[in-house]
Protein backbone atom coordinates (compact mmCIF):
# COMPACT_ATOMS: atom_id res chain seq x y z
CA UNK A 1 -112.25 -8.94 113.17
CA UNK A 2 -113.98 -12.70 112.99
CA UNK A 3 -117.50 -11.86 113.00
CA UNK A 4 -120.14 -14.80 113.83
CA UNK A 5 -123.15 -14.80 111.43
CA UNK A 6 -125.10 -16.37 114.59
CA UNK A 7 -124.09 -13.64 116.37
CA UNK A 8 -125.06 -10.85 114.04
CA UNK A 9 -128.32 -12.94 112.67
CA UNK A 10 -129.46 -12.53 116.11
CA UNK A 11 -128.26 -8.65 116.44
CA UNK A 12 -130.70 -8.04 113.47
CA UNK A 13 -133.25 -9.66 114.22
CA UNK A 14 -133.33 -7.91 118.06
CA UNK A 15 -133.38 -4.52 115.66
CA UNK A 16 -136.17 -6.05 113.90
CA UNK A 17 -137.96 -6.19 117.37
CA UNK A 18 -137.21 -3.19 118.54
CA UNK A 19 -138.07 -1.45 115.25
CA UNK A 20 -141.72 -3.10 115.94
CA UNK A 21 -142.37 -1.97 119.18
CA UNK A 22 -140.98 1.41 118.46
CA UNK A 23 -142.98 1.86 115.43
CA UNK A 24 -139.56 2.61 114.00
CA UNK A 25 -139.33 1.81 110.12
CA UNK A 26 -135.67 2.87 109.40
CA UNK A 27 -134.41 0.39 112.57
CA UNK A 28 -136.64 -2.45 111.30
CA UNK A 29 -135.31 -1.90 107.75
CA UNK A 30 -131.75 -2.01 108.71
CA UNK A 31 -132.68 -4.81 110.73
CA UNK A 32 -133.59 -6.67 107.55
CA UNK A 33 -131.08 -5.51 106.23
CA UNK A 34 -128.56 -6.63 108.26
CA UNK A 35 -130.27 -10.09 108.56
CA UNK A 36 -129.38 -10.64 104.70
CA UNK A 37 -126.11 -9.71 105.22
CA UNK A 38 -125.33 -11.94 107.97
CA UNK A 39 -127.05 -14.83 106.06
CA UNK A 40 -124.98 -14.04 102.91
CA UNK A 41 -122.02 -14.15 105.20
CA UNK A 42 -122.80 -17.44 106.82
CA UNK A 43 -123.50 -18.96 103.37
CA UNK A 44 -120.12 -17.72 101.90
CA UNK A 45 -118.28 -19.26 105.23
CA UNK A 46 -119.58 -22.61 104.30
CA UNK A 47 -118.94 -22.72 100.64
CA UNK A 48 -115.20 -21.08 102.26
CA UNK A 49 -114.60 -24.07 104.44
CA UNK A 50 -116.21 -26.51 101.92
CA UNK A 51 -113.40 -25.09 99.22
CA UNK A 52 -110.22 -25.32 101.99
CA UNK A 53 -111.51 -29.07 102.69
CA UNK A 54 -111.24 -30.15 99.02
CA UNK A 55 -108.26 -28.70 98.65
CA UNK A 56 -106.93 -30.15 101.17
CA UNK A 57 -108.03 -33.78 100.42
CA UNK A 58 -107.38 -32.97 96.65
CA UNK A 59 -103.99 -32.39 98.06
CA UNK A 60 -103.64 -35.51 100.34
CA UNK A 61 -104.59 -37.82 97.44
CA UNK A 62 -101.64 -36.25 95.05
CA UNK A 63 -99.24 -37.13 97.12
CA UNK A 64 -100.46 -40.76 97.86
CA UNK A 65 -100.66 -40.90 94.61
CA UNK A 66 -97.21 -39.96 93.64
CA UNK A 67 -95.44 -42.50 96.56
């Protein structure tokens, strides 16, 4: 399952909300909690993508350099 950390950012922060208005302090926590999580997994797509694209050039420039 690709999972968009906009998506789920926004998921925890509506629990956040609701957790307020509620008065409920487990949904607000797990909001938070799930905030982090999605942060930590749009931060680790980035440094993923980052890693594939020097790769890839590192790759493109070995085999110019070996013509």
């Amino acid at each position: 399952m690709v999972r968009s950390g906009a998506r789920d950012q926004a998921k925890a922060r509506f629990k956040v909300f609701v957790g307020r208005i509620t008065g409920s302090e487990r949904l607000e926590a797990e909001g938070r909690t799930d905030e982090v999580k999605a942060t930590i997994r749009q931060k680790v797509t980035i440094i993923r993508h980052r890693a594939l694209g020097m790769k890839d050039s590192l790759k493109h420039s070995f085999k110019r350099g070996r013509s």
